[in-house]
PDB file of N, CA and C in Angstrom:
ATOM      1  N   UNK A   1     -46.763 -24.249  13.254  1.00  0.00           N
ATOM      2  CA  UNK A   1     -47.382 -23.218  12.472  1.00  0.00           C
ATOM      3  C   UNK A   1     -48.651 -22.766  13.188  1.00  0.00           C
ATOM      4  N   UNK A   2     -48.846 -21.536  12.882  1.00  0.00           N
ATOM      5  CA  UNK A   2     -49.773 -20.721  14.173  1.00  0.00           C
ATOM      6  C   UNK A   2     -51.254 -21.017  12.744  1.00  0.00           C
ATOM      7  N   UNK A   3     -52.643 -20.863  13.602  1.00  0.00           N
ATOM      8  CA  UNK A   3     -53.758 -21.333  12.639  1.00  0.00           C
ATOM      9  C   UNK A   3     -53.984 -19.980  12.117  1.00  0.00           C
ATOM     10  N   UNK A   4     -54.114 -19.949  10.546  1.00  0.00           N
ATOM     11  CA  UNK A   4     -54.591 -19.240   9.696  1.00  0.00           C
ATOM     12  C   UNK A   4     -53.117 -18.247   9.243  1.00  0.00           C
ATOM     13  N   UNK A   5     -52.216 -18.842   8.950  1.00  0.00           N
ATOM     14  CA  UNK A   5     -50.760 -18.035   8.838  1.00  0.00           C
ATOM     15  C   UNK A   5     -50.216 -19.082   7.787  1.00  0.00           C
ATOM     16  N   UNK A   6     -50.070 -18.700   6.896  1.00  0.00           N
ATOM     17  CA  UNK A   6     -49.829 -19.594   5.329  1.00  0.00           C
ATOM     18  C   UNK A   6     -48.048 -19.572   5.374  1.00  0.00           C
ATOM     19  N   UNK A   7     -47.442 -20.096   4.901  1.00  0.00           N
ATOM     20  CA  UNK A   7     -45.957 -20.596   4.666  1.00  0.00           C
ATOM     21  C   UNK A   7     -45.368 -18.742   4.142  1.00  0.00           C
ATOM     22  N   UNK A   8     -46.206 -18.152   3.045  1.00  0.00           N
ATOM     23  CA  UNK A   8     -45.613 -16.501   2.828  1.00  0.00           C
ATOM     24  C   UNK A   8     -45.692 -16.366   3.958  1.00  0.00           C
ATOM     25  N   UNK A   9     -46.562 -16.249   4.520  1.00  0.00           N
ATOM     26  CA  UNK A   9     -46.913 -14.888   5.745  1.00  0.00           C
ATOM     27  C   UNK A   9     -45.764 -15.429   6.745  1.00  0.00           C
ATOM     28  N   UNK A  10     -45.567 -16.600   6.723  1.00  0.00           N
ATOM     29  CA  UNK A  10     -44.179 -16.688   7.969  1.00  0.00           C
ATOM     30  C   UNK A  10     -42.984 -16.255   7.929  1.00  0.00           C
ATOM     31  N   UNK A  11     -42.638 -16.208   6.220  1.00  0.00           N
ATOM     32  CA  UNK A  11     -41.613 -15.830   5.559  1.00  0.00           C
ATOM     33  C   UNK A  11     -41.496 -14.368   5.558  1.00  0.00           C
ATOM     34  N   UNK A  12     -42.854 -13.632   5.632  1.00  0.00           N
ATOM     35  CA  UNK A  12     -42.551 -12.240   6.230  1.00  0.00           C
ATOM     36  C   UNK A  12     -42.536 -11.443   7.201  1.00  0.00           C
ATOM     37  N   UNK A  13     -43.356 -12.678   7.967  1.00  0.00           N
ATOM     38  CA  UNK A  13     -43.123 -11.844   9.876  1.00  0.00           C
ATOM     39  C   UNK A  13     -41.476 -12.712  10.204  1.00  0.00           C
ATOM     40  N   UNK A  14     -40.764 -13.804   9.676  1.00  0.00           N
ATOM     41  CA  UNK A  14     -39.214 -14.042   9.603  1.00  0.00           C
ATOM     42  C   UNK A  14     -38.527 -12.440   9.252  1.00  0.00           C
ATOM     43  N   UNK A  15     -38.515 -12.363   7.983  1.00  0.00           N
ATOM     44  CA  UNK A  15     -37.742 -11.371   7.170  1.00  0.00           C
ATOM     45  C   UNK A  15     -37.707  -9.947   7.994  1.00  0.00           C
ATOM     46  N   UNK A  16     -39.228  -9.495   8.385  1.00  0.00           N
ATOM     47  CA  UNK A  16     -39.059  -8.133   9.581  1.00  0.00           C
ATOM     48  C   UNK A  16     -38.699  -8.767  10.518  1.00  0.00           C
ATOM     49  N   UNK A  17     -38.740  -9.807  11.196  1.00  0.00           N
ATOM     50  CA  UNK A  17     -37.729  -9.959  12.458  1.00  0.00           C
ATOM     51  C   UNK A  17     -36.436  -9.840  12.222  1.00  0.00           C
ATOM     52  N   UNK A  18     -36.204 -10.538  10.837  1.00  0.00           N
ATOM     53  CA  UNK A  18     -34.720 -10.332  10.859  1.00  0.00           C
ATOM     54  C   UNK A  18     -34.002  -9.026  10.581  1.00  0.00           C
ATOM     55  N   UNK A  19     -34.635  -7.962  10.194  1.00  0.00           N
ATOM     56  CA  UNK A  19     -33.778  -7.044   9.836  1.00  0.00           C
ATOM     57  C   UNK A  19     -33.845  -5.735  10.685  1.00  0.00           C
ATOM     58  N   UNK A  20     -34.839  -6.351  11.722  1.00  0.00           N
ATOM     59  CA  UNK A  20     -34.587  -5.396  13.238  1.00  0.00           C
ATOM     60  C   UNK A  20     -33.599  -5.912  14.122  1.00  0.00           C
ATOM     61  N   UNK A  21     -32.729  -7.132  13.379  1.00  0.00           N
ATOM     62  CA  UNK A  21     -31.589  -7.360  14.030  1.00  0.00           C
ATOM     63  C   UNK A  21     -30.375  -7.101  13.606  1.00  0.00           C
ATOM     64  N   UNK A  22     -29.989  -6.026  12.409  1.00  0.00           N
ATOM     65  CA  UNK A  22     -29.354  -5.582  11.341  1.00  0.00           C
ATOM     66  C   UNK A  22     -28.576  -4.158  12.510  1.00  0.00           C
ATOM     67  N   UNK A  23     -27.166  -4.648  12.761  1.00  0.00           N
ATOM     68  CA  UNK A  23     -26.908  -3.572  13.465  1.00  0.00           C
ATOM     69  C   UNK A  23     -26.232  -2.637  12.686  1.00  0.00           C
ATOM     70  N   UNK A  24     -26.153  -1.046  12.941  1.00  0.00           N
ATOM     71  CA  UNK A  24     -25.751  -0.230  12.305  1.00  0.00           C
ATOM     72  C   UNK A  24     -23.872  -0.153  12.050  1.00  0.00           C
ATOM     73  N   UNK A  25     -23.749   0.604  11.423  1.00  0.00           N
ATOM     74  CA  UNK A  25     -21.860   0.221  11.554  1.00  0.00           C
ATOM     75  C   UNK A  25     -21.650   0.977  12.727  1.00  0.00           C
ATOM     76  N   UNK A  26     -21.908   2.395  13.394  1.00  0.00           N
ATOM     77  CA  UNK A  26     -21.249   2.731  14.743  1.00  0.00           C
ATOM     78  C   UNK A  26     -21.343   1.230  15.972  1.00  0.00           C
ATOM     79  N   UNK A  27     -22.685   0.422  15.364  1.00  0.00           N
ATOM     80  CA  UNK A  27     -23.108  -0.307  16.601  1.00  0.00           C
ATOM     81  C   UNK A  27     -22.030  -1.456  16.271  1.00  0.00           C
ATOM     82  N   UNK A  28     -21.815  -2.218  15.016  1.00  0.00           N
ATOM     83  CA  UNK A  28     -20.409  -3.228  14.802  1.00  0.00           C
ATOM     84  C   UNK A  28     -18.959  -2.595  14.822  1.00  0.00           C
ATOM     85  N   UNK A  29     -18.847  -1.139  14.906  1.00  0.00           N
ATOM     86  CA  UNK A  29     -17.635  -0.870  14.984  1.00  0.00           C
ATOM     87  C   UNK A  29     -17.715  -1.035  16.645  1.00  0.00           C
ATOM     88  N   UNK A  30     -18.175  -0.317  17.610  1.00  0.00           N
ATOM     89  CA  UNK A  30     -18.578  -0.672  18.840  1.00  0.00           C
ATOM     90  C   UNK A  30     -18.269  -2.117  19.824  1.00  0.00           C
ATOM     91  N   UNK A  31     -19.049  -2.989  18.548  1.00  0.00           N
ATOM     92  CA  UNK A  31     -18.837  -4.554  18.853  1.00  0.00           C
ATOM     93  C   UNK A  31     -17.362  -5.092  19.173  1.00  0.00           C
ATOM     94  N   UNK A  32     -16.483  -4.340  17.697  1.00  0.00           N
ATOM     95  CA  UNK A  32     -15.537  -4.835  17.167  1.00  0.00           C
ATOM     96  C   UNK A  32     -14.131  -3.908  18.118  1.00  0.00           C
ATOM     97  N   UNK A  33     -14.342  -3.404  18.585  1.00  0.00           N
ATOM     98  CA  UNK A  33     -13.637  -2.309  19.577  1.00  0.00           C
ATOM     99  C   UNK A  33     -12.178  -2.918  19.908  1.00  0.00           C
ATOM    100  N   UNK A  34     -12.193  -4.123  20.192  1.00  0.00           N
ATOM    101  CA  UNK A  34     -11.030  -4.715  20.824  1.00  0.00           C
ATOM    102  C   UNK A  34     -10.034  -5.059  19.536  1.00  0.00           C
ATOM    103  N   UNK A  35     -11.110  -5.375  18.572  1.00  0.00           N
ATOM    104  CA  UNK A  35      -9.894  -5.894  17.245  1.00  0.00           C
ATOM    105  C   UNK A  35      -9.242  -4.631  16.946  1.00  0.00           C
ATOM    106  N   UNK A  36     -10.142  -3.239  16.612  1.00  0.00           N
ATOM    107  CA  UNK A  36      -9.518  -2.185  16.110  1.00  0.00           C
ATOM    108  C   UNK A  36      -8.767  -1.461  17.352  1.00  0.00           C
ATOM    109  N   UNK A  37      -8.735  -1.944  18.432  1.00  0.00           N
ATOM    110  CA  UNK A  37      -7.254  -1.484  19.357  1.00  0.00           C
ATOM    111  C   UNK A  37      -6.325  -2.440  19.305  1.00  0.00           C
ATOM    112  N   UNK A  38      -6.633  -3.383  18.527  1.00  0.00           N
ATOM    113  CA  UNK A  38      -4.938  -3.955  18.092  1.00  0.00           C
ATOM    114  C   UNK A  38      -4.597  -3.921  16.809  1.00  0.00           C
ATOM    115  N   UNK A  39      -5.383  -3.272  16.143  1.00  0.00           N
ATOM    116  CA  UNK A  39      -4.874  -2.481  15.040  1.00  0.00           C
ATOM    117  C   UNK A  39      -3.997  -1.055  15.275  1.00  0.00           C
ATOM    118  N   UNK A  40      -4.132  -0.194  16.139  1.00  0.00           N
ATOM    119  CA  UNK A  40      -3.594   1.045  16.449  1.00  0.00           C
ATOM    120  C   UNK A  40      -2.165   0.714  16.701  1.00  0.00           C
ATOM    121  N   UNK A  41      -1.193  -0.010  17.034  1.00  0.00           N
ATOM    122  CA  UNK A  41      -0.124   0.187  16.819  1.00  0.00           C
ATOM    123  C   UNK A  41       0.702  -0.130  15.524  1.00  0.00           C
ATOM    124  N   UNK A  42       0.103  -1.221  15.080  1.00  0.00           N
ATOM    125  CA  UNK A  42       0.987  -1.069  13.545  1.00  0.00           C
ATOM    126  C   UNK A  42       0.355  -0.463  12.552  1.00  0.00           C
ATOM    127  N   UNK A  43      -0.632   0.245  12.905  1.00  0.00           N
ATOM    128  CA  UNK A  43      -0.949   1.727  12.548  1.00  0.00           C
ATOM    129  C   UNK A  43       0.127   2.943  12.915  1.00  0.00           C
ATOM    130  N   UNK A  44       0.442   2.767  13.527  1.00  0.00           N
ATOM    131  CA  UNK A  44       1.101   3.974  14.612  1.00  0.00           C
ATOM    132  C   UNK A  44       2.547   3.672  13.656  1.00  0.00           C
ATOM    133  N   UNK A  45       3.073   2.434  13.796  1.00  0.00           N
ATOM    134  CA  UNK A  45       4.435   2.835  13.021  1.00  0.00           C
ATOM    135  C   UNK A  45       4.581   2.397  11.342  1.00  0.00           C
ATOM    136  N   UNK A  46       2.932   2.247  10.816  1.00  0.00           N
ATOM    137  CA  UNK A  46       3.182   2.513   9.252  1.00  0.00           C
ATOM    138  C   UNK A  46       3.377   3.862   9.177  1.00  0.00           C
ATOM    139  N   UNK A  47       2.632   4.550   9.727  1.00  0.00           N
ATOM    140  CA  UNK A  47       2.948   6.113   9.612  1.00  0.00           C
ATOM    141  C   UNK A  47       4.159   6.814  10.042  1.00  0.00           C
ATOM    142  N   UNK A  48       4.832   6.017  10.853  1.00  0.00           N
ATOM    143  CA  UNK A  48       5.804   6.685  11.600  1.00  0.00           C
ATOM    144  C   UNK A  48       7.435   6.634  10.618  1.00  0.00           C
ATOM    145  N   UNK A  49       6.795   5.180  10.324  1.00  0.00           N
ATOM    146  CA  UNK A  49       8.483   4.936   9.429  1.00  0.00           C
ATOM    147  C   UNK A  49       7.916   4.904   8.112  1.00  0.00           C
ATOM    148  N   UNK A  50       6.528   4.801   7.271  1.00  0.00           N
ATOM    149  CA  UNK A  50       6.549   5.027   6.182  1.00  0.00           C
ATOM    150  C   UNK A  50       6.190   6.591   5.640  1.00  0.00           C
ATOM    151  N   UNK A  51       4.874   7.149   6.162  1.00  0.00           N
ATOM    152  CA  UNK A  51       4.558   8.267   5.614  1.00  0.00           C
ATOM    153  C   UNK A  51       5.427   9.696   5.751  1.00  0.00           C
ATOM    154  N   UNK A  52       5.557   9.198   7.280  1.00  0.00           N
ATOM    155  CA  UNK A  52       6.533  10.814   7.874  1.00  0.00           C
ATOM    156  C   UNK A  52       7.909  11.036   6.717  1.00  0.00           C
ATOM    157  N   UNK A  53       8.372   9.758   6.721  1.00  0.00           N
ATOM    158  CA  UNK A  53       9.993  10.032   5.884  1.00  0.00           C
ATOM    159  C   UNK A  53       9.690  10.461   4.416  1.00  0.00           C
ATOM    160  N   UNK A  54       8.632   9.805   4.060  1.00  0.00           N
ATOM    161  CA  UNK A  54       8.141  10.106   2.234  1.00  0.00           C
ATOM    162  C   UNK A  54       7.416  11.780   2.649  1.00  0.00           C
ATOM    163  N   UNK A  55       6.885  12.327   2.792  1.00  0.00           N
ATOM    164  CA  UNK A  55       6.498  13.412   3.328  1.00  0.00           C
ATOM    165  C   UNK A  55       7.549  14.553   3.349  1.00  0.00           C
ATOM    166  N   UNK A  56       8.130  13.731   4.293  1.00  0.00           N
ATOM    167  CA  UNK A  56       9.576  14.969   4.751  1.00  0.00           C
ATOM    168  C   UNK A  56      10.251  14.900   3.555  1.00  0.00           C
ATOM    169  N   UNK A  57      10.620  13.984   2.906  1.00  0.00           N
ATOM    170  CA  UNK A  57      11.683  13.581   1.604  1.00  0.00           C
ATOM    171  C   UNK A  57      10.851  14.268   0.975  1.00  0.00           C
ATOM    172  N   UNK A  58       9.904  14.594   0.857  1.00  0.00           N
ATOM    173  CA  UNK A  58       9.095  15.403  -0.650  1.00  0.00           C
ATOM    174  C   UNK A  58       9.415  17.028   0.389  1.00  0.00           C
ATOM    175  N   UNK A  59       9.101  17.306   1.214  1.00  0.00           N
ATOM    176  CA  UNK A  59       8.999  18.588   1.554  1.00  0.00           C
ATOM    177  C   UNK A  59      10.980  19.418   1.230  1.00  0.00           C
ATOM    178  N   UNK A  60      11.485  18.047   1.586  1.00  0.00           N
ATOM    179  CA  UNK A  60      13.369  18.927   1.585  1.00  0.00           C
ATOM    180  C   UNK A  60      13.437  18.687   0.107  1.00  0.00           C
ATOM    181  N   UNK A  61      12.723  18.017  -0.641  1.00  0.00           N
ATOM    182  CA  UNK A  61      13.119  18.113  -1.988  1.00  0.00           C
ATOM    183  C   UNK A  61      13.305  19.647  -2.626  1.00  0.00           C
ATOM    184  N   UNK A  62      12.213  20.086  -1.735  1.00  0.00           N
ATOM    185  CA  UNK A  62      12.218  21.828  -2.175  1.00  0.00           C
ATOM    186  C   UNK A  62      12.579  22.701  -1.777  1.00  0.00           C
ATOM    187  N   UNK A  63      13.555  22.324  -0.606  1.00  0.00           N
ATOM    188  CA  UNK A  63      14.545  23.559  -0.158  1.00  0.00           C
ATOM    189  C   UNK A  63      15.727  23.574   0.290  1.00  0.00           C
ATOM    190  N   UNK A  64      16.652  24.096   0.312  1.00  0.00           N
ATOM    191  CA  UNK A  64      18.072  23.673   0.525  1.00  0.00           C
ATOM    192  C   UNK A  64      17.679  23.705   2.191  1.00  0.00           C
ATOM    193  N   UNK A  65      18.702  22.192   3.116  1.00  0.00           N
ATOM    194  CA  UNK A  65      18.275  22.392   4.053  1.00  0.00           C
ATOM    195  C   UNK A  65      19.545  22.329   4.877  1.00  0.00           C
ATOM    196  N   UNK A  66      20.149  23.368   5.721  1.00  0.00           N
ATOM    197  CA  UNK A  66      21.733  23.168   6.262  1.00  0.00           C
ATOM    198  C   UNK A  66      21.330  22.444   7.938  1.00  0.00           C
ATOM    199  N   UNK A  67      19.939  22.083   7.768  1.00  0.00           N
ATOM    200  CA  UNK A  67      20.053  20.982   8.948  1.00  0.00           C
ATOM    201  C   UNK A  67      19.577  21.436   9.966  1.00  0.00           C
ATOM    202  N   UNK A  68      18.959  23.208  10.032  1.00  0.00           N
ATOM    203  CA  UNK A  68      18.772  23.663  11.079  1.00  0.00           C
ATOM    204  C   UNK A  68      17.464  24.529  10.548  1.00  0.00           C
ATOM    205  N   UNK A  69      18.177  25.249   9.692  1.00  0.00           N
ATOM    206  CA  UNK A  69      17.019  25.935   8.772  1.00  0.00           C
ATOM    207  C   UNK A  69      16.557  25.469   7.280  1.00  0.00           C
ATOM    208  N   UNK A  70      15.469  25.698   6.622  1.00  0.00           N
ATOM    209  CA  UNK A  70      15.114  25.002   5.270  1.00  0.00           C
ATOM    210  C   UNK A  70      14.794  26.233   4.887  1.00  0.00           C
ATOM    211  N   UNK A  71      15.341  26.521   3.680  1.00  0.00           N
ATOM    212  CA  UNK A  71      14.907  27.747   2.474  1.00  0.00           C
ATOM    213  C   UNK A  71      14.259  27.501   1.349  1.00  0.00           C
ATOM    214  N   UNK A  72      13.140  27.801   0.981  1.00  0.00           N
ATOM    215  CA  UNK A  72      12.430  26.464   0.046  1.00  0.00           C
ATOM    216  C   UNK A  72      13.104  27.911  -1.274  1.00  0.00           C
ATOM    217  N   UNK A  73      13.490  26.718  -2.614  1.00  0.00           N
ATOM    218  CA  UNK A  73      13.927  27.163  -3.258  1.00  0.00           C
ATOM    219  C   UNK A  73      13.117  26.332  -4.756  1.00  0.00           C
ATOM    220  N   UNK A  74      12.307  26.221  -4.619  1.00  0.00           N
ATOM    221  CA  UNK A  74      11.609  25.260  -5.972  1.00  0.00           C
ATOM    222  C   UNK A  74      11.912  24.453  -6.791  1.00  0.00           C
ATOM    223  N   UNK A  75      11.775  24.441  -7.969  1.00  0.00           N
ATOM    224  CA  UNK A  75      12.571  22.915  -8.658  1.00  0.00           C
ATOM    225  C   UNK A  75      14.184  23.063  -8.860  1.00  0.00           C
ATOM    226  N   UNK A  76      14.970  24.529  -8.190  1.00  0.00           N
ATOM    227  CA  UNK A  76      16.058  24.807  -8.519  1.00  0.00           C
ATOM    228  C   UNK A  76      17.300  23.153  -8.390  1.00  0.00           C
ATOM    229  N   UNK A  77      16.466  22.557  -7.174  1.00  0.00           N
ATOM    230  CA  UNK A  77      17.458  21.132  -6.867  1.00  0.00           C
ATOM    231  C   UNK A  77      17.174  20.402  -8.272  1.00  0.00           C
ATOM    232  N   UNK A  78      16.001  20.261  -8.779  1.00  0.00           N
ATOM    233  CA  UNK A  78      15.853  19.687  -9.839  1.00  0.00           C
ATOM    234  C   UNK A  78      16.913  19.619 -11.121  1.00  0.00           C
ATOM    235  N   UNK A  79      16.296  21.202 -11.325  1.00  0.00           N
ATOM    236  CA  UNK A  79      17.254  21.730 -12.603  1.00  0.00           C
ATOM    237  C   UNK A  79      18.652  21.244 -12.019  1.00  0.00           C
ATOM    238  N   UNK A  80      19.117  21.554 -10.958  1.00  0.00           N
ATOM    239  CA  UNK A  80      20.886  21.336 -10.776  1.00  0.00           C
ATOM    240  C   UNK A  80      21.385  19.590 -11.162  1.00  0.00           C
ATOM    241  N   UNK A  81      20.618  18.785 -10.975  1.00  0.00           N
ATOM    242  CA  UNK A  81      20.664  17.384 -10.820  1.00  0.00           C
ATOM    243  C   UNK A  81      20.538  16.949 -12.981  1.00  0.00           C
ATOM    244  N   UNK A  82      19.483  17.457 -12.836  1.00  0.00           N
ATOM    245  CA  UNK A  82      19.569  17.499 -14.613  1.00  0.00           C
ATOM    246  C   UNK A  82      20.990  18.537 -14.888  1.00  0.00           C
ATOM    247  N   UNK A  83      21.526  18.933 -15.008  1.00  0.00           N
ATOM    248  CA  UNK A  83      22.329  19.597 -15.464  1.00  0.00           C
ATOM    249  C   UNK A  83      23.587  19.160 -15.075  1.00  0.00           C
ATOM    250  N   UNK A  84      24.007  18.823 -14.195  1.00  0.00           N
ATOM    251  CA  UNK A  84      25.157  18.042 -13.226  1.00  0.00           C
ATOM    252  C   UNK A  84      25.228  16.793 -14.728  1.00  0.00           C
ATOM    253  N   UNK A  85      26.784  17.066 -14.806  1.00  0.00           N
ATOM    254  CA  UNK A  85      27.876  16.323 -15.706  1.00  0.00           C
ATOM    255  C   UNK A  85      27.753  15.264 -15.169  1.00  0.00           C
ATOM    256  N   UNK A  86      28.772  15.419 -13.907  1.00  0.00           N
ATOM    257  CA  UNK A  86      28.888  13.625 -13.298  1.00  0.00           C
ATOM    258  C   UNK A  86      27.528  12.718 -13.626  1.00  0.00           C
ATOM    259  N   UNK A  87      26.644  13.515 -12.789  1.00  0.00           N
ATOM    260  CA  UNK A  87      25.702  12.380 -12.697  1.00  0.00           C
ATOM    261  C   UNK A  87      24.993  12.271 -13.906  1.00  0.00           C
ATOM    262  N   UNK A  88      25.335  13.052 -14.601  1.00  0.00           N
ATOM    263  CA  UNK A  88      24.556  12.568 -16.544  1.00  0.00           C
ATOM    264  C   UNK A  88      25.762  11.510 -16.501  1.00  0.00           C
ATOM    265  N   UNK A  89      26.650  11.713 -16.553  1.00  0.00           N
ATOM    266  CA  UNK A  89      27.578  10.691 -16.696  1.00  0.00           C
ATOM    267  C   UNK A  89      27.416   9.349 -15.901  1.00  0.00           C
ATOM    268  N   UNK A  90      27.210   9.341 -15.399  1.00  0.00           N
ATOM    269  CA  UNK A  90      26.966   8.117 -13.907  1.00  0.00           C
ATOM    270  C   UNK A  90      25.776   7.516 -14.452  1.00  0.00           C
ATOM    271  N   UNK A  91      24.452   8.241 -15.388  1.00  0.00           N
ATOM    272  CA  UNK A  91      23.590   7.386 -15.463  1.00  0.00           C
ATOM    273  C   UNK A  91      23.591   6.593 -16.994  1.00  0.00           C
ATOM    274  N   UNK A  92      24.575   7.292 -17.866  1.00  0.00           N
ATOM    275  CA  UNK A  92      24.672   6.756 -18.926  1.00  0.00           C
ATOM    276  C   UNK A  92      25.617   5.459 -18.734  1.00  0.00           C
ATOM    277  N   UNK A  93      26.830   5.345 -17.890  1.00  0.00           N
ATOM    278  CA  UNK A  93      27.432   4.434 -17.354  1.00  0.00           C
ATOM    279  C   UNK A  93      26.845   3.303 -17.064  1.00  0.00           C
ATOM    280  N   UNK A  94      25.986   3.452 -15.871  1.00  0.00           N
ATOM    281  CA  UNK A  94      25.312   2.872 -15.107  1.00  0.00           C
ATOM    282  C   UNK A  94      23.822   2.063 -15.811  1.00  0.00           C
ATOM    283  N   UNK A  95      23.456   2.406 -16.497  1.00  0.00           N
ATOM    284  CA  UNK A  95      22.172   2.812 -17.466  1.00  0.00           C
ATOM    285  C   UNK A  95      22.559   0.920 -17.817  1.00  0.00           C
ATOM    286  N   UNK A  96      23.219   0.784 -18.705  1.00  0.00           N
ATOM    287  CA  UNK A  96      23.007  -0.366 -19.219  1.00  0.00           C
ATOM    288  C   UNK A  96      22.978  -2.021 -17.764  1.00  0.00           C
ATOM    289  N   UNK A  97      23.930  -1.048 -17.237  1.00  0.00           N
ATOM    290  CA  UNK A  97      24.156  -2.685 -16.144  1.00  0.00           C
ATOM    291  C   UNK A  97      22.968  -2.774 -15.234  1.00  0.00           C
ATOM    292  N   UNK A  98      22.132  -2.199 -15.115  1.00  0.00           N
ATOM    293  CA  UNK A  98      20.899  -1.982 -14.699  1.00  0.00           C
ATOM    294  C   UNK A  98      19.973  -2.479 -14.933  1.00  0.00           C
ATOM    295  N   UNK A  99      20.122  -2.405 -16.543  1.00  0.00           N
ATOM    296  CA  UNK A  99      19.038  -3.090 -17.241  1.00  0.00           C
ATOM    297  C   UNK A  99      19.320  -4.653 -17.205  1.00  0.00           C
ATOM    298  N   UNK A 100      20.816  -4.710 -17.814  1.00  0.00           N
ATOM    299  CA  UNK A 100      20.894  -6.357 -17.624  1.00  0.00           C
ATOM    300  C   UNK A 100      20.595  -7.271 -16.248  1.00  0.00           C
ATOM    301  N   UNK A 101      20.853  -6.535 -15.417  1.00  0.00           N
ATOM    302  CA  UNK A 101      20.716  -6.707 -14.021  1.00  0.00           C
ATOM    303  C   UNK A 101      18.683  -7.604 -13.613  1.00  0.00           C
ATOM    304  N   UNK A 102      18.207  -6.162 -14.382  1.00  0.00           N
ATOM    305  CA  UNK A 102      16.797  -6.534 -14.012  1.00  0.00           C
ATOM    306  C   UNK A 102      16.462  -6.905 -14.650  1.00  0.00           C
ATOM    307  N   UNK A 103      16.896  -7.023 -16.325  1.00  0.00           N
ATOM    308  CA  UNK A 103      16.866  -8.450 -17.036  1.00  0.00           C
ATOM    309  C   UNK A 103      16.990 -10.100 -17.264  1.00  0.00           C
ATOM    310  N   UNK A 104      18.225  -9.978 -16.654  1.00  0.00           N
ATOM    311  CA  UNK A 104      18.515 -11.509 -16.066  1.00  0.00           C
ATOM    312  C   UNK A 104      17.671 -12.279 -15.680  1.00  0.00           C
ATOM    313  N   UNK A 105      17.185 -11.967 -14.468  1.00  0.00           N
ATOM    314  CA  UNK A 105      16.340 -13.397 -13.949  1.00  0.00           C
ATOM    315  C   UNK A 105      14.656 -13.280 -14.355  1.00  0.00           C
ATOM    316  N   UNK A 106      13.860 -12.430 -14.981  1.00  0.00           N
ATOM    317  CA  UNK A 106      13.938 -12.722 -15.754  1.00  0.00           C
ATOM    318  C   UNK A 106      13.651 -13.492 -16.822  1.00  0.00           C
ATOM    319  N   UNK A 107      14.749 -13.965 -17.521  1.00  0.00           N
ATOM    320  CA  UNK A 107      14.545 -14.523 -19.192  1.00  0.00           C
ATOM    321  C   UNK A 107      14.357 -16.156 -18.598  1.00  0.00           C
ATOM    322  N   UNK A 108      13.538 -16.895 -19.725  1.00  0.00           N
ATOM    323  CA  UNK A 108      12.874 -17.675 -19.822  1.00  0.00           C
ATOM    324  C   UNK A 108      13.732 -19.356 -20.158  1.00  0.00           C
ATOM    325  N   UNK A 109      14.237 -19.286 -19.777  1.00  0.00           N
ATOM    326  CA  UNK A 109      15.458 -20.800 -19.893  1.00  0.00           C
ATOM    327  C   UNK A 109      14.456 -22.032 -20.506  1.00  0.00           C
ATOM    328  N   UNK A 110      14.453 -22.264 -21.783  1.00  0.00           N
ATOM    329  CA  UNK A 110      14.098 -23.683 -21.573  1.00  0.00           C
ATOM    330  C   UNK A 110      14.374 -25.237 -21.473  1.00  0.00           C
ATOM    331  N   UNK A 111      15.189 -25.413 -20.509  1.00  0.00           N
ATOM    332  CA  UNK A 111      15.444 -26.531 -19.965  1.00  0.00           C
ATOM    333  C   UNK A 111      15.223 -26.239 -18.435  1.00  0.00           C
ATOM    334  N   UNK A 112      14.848 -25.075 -17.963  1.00  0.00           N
ATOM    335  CA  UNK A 112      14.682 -24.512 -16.567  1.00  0.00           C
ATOM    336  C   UNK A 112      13.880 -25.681 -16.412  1.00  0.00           C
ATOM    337  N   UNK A 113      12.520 -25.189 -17.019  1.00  0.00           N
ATOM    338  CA  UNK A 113      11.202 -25.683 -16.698  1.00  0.00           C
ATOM    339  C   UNK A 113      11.286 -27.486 -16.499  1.00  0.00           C
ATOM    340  N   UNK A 114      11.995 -28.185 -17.249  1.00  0.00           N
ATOM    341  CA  UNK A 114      12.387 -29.448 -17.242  1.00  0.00           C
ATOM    342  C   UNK A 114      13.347 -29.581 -15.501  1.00  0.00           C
ATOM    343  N   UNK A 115      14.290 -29.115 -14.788  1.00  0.00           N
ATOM    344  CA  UNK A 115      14.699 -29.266 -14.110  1.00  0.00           C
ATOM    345  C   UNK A 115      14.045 -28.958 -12.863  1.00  0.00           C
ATOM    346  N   UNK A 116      12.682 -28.323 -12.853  1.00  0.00           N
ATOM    347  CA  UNK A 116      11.998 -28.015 -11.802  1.00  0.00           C
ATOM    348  C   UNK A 116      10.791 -29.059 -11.593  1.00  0.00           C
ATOM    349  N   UNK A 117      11.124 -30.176 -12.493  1.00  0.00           N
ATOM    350  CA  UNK A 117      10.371 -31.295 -12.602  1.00  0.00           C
ATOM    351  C   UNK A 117      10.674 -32.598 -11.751  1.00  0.00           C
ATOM    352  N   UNK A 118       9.767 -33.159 -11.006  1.00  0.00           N
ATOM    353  CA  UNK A 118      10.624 -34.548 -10.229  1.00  0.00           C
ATOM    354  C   UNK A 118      11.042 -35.256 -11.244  1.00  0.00           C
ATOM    355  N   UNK A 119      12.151 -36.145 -10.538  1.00  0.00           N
ATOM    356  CA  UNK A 119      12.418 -37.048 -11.289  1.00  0.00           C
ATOM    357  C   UNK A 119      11.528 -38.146 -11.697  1.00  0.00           C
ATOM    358  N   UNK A 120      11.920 -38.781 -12.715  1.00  0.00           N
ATOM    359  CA  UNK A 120      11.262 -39.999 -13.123  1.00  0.00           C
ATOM    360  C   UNK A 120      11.808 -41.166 -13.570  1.00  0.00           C
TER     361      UNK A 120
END
């Protein structure tokens, strides 16, 4: 301890030393440079195989597309899909086994819980 410098006063020429060592984020992104270039490729194909296809799938939702050219035609695909027999039919069919399906596993067994027990 330096003479005439009380236990505060060290605690505050500490505290301004320390926070002239407080680097800015350009200066830790800077630091960090090498981690965030091995982030850039599975960057590169979340976008590639997730966003592009959800994107495109929303953009052909709105136009008839014969594969070469796209004619945007508005919710007309909509309305046709609501209105379409079969597939009203297909979902009333379908509708229940669906549910049981994602019902099943599910429901709550009680003797499950007993068999997931060691023996004794």
């Amino acid at each position: 301890m330096q003479m005439g410098l009380t236990d505060s006063d060290e605690r505050v020429s500490a505290s301004s030393s320390s926070s002239s060592k407080v680097k800015t984020l350009r200066q830790r992104i800077y630091d960090s440079r090498y981690l965030y270039l091995l982030v850039i490729p599975s960057m590169f194909f979340v976008v590639a195989f997730s966003y592009v296809p959800a994107v495109s799938a929303l953009y052909h939702s709105f136009t008839i597309w014969s594969g070469r050219t796209a004619r945007y035609v508005g919710l007309d695909n909509f309305r046709f899909l609501v209105r379409d027999p079969y597939l009203n039919k297909s979902w009333i069919q379908s509708g229940p086994c669906e549910l049981v399906i994602a019902y099943l596993p599910n429901i709550d067994i009680p003797r499950a819980n007993q068999l997931d027990s060691p023996i004794q």
